[in-house]
PDB file of N, CA and C in Angstrom:
ATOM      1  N   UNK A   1      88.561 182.326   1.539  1.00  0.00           N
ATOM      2  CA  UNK A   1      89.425 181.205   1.844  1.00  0.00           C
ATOM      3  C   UNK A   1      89.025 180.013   0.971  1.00  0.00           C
ATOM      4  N   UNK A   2      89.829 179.020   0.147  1.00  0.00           N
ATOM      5  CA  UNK A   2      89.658 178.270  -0.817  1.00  0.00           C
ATOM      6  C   UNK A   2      89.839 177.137   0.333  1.00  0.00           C
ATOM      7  N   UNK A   3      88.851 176.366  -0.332  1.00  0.00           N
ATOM      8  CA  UNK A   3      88.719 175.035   0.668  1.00  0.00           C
ATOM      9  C   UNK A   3      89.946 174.349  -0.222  1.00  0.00           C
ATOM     10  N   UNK A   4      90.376 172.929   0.698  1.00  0.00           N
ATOM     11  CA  UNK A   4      91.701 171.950   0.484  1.00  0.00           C
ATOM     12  C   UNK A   4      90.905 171.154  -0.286  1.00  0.00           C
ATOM     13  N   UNK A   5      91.546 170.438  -1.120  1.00  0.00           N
ATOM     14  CA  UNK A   5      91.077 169.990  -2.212  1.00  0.00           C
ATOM     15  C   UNK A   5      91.239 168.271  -1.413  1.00  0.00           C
ATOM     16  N   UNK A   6      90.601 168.285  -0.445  1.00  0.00           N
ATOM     17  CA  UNK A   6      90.616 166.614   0.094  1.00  0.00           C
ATOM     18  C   UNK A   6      90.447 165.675  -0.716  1.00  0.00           C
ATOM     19  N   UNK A   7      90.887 164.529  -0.744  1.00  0.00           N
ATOM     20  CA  UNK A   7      90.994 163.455  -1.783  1.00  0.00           C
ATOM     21  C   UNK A   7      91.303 161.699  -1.050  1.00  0.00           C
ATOM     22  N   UNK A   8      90.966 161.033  -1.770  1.00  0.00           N
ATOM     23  CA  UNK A   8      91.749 159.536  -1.671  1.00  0.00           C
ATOM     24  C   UNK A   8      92.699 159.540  -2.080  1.00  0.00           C
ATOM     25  N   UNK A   9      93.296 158.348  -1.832  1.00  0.00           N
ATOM     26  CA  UNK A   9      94.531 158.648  -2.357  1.00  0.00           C
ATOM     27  C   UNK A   9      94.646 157.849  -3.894  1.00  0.00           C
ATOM     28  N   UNK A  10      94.063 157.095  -4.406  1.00  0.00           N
ATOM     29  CA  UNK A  10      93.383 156.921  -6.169  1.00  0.00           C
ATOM     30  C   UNK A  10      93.557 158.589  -6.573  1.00  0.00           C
ATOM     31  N   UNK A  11      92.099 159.183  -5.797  1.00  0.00           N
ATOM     32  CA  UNK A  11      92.102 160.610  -6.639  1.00  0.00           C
ATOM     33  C   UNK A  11      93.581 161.142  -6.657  1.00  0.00           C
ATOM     34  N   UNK A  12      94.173 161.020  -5.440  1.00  0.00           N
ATOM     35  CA  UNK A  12      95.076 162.275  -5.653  1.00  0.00           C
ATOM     36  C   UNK A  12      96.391 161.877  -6.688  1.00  0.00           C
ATOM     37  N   UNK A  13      96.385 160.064  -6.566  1.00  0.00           N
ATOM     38  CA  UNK A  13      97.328 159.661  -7.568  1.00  0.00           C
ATOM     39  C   UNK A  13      96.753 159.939  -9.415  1.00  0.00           C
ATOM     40  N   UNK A  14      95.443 160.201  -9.241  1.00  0.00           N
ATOM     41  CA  UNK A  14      94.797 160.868 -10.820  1.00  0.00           C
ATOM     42  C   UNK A  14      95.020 162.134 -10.807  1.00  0.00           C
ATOM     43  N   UNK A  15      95.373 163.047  -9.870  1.00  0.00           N
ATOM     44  CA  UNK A  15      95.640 163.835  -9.793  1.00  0.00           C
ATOM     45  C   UNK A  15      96.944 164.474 -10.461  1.00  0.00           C
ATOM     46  N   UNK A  16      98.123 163.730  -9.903  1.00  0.00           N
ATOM     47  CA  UNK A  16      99.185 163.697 -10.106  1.00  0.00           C
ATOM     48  C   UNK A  16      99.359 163.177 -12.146  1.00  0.00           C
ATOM     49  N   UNK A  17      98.759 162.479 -11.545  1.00  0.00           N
ATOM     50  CA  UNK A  17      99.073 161.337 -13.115  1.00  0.00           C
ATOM     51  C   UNK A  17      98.707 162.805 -14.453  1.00  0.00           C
ATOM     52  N   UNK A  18      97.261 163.229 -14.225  1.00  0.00           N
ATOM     53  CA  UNK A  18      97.076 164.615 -15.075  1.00  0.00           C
ATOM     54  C   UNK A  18      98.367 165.484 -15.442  1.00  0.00           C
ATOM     55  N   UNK A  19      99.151 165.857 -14.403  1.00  0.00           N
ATOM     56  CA  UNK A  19     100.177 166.977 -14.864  1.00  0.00           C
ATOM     57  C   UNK A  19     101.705 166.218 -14.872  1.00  0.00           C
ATOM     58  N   UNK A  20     101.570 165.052 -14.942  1.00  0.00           N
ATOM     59  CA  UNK A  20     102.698 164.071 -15.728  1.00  0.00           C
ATOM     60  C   UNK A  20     102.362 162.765 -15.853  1.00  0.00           C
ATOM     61  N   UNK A  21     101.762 162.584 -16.625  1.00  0.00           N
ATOM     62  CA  UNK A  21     101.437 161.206 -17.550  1.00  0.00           C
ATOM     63  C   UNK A  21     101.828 160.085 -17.439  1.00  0.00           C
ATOM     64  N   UNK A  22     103.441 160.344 -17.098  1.00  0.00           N
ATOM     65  CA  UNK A  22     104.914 159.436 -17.049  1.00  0.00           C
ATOM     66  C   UNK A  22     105.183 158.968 -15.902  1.00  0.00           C
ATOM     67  N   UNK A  23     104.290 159.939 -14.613  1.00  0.00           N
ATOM     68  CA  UNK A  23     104.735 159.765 -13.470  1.00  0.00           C
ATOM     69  C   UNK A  23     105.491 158.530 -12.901  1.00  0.00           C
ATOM     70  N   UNK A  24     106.338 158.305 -12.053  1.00  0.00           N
ATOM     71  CA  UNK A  24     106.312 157.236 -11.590  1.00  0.00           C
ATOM     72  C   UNK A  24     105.952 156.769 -10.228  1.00  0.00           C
ATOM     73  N   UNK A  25     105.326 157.658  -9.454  1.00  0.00           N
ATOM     74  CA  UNK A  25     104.727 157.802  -8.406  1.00  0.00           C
ATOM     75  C   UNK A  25     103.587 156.427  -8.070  1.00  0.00           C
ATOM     76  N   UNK A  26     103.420 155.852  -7.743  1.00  0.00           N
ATOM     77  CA  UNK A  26     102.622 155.239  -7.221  1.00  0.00           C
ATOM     78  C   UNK A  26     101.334 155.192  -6.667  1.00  0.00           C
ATOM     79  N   UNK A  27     100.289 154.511  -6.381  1.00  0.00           N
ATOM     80  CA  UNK A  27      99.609 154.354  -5.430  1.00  0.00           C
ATOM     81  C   UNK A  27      99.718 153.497  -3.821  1.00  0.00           C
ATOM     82  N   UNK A  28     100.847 152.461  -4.163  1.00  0.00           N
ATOM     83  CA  UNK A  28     101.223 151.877  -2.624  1.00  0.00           C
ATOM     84  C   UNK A  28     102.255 152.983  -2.623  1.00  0.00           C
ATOM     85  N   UNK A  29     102.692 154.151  -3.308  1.00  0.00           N
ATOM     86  CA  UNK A  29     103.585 154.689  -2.461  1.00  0.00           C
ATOM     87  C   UNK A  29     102.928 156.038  -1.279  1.00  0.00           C
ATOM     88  N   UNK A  30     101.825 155.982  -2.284  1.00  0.00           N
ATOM     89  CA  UNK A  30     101.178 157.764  -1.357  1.00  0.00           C
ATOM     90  C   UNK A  30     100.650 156.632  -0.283  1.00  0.00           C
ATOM     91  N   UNK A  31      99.624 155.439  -0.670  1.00  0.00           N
ATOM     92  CA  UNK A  31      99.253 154.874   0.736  1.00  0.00           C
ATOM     93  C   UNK A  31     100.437 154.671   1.961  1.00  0.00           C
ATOM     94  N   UNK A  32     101.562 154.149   1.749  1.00  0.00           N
ATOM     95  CA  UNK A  32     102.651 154.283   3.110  1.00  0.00           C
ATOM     96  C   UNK A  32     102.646 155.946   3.314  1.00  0.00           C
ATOM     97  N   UNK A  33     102.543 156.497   2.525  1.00  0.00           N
ATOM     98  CA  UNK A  33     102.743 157.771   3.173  1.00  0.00           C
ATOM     99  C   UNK A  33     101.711 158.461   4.416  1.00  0.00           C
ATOM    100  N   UNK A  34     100.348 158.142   3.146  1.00  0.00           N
ATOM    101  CA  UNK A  34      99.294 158.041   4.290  1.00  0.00           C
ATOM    102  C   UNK A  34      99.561 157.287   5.910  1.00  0.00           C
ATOM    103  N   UNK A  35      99.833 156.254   5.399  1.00  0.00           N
ATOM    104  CA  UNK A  35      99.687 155.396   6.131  1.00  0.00           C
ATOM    105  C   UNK A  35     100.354 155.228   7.379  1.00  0.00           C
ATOM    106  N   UNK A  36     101.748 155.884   7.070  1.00  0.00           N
ATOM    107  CA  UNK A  36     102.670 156.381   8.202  1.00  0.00           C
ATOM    108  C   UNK A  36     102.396 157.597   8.835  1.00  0.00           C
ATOM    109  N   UNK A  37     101.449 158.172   8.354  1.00  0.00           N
ATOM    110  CA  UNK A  37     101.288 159.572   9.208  1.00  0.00           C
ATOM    111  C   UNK A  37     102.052 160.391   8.696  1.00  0.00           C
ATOM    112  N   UNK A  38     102.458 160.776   7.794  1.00  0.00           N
ATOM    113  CA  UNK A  38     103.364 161.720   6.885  1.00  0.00           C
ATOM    114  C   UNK A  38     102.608 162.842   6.496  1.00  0.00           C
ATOM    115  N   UNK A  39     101.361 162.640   6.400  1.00  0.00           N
ATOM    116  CA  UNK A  39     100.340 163.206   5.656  1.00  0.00           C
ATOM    117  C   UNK A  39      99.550 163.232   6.382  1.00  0.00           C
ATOM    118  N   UNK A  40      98.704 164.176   6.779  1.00  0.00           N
ATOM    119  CA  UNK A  40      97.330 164.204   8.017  1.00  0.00           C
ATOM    120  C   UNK A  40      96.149 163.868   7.403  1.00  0.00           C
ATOM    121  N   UNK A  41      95.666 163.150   8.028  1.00  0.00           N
ATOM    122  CA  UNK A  41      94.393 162.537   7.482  1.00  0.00           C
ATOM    123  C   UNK A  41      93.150 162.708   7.835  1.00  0.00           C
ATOM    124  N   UNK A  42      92.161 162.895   6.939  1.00  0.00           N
ATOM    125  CA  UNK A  42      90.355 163.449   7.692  1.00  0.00           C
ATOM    126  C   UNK A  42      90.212 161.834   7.188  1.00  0.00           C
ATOM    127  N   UNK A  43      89.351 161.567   8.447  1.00  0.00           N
ATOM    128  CA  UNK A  43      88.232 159.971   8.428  1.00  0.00           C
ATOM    129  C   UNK A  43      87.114 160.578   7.979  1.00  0.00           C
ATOM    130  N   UNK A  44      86.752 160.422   6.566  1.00  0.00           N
ATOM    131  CA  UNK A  44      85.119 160.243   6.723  1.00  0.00           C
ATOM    132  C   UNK A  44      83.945 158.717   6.319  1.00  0.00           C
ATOM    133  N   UNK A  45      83.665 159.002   7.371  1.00  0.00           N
ATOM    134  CA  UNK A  45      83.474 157.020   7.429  1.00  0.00           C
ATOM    135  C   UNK A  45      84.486 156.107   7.399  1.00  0.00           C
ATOM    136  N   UNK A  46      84.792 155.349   6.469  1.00  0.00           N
ATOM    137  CA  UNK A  46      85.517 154.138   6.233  1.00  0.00           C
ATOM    138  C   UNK A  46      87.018 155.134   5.426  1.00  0.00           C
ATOM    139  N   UNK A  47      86.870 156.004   4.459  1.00  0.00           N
ATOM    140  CA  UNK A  47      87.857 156.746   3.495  1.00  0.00           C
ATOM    141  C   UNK A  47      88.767 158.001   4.438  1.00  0.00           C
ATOM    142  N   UNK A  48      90.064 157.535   3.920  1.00  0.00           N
ATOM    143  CA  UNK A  48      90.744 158.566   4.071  1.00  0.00           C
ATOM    144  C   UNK A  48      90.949 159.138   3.437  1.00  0.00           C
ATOM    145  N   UNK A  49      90.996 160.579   3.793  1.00  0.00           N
ATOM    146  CA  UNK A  49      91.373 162.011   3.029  1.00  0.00           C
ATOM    147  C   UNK A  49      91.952 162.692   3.150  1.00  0.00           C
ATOM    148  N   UNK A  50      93.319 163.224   2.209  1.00  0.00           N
ATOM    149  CA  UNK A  50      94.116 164.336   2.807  1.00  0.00           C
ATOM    150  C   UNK A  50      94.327 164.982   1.654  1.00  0.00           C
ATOM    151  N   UNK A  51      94.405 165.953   2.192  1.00  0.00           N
ATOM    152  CA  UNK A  51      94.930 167.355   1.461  1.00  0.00           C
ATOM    153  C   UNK A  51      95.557 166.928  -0.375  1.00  0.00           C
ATOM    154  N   UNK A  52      95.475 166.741  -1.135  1.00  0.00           N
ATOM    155  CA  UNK A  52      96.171 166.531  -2.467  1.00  0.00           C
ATOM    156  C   UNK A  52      97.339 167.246  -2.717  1.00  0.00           C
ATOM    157  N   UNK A  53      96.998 168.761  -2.208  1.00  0.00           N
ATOM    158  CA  UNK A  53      97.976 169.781  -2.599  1.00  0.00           C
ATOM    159  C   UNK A  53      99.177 169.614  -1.345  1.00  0.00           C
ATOM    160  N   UNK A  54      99.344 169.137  -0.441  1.00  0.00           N
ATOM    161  CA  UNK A  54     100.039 168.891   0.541  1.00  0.00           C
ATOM    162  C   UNK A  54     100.832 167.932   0.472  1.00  0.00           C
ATOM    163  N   UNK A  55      99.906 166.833  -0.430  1.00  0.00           N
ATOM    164  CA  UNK A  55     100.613 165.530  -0.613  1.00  0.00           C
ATOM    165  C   UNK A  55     100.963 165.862  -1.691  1.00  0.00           C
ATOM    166  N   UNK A  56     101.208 166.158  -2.757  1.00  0.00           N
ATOM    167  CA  UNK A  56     101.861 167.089  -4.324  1.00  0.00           C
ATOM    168  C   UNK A  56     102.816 167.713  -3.910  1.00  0.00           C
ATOM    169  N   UNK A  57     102.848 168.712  -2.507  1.00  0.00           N
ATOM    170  CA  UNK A  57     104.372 169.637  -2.201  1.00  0.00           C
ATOM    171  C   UNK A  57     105.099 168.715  -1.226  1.00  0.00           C
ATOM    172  N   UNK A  58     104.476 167.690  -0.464  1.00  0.00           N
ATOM    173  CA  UNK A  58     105.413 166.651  -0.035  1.00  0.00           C
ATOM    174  C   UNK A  58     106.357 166.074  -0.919  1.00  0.00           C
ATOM    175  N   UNK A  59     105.725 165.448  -1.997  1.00  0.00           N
ATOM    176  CA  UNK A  59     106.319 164.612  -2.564  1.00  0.00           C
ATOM    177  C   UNK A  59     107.582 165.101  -3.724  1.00  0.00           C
ATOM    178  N   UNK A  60     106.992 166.432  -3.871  1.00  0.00           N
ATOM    179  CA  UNK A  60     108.136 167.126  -4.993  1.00  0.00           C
ATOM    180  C   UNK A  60     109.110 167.816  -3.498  1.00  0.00           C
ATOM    181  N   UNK A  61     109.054 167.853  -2.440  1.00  0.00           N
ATOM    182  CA  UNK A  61     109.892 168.086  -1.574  1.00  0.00           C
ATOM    183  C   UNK A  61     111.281 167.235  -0.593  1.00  0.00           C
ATOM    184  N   UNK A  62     110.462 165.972  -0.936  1.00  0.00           N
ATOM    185  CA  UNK A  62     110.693 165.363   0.381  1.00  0.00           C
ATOM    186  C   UNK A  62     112.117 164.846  -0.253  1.00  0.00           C
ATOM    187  N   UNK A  63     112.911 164.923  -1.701  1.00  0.00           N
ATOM    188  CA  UNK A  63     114.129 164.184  -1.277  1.00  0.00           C
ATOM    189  C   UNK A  63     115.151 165.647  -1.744  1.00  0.00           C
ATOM    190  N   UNK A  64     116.472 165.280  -1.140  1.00  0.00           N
ATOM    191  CA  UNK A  64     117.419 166.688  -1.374  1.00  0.00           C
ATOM    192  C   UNK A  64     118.485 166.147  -2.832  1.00  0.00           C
ATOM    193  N   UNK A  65     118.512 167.217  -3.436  1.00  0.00           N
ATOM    194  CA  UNK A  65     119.842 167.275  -4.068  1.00  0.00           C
ATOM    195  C   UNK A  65     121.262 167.223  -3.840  1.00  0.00           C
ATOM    196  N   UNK A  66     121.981 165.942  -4.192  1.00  0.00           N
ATOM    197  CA  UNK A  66     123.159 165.280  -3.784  1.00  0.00           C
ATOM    198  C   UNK A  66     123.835 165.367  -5.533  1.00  0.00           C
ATOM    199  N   UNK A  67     125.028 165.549  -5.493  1.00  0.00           N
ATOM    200  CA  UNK A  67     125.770 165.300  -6.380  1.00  0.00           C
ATOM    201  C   UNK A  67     126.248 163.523  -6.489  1.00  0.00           C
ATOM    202  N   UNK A  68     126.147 163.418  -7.884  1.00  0.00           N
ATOM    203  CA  UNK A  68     125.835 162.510  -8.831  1.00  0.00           C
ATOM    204  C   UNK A  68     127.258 161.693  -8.171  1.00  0.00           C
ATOM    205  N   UNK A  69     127.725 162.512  -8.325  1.00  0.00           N
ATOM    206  CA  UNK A  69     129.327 161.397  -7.458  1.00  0.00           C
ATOM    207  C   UNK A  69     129.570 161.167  -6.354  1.00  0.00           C
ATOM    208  N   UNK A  70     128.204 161.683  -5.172  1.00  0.00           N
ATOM    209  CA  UNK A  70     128.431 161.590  -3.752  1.00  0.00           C
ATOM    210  C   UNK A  70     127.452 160.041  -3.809  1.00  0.00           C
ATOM    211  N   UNK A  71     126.222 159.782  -4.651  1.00  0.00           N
ATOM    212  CA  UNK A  71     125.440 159.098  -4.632  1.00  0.00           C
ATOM    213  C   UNK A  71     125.619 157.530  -5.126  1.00  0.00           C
ATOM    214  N   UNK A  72     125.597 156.381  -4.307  1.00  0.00           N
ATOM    215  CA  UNK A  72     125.973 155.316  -4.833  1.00  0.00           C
ATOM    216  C   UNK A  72     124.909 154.853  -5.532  1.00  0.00           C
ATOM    217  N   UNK A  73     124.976 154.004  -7.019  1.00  0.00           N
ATOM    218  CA  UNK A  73     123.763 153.750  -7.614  1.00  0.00           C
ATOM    219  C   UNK A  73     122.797 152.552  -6.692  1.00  0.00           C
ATOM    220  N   UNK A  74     121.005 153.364  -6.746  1.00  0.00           N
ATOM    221  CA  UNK A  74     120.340 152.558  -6.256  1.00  0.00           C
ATOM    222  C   UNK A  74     120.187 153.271  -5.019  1.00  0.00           C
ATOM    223  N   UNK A  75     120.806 154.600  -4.704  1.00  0.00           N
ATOM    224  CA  UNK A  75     120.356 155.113  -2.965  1.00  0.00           C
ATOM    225  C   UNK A  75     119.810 156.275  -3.358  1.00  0.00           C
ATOM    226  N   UNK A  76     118.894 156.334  -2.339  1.00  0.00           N
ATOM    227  CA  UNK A  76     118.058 157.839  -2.553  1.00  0.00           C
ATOM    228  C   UNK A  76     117.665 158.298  -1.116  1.00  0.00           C
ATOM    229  N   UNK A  77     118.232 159.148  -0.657  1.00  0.00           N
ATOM    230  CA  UNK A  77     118.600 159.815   0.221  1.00  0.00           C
ATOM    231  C   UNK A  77     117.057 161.099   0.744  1.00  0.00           C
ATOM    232  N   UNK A  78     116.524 160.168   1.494  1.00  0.00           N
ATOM    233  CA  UNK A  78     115.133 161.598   1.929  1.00  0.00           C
ATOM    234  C   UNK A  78     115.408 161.928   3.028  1.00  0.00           C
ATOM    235  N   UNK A  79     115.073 163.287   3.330  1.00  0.00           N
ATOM    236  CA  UNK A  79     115.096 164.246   4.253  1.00  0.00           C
ATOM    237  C   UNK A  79     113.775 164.118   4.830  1.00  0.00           C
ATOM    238  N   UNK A  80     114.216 165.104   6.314  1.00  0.00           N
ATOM    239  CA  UNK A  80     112.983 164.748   7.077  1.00  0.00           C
ATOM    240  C   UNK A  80     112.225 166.201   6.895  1.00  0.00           C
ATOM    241  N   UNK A  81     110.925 166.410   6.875  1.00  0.00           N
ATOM    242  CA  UNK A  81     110.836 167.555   6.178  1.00  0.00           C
ATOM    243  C   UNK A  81     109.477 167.768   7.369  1.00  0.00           C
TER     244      UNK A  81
END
């Protein structure tokens, strides 16, 4: 069994940043995520830690495909997942 690759959320946004450069992902965006409970979190001490790979298939998951003419510019439509 391969242990979860627990992380901050810095690491896991270096994480991300590695396999697209361009990203536009954030760091206040994974923290609301954290932060809302979207993402399960280990306390150790003062740092939170969650899963990287969880928060990586969240985030390439969490919005749906809408056609370009259903979508008004500026809305982005997430699902509850």
């Amino acid at each position: 069994m391969a242990l979860p690759r627990m992380r901050t959320a810095e690491r896991v946004l270096e994480i991300i940043r590695e396999g697209d450069p361009d990203t536009e992902i954030t760091l206040h965006y994974i923290r609301n995520l954290i932060n809302s409970g979207k993402i399960p979190v280990v306390y150790a001490g003062r740092k939170k830690l969650v899963d990287a790979d969880k928060m990586i298939d969240y985030i390439g998951n969490a919005y749906e495909a809408v056609p370009s003419e259903q979508v008004r510019p500026g809305e982005i439509r997430q699902v509850s997942i």
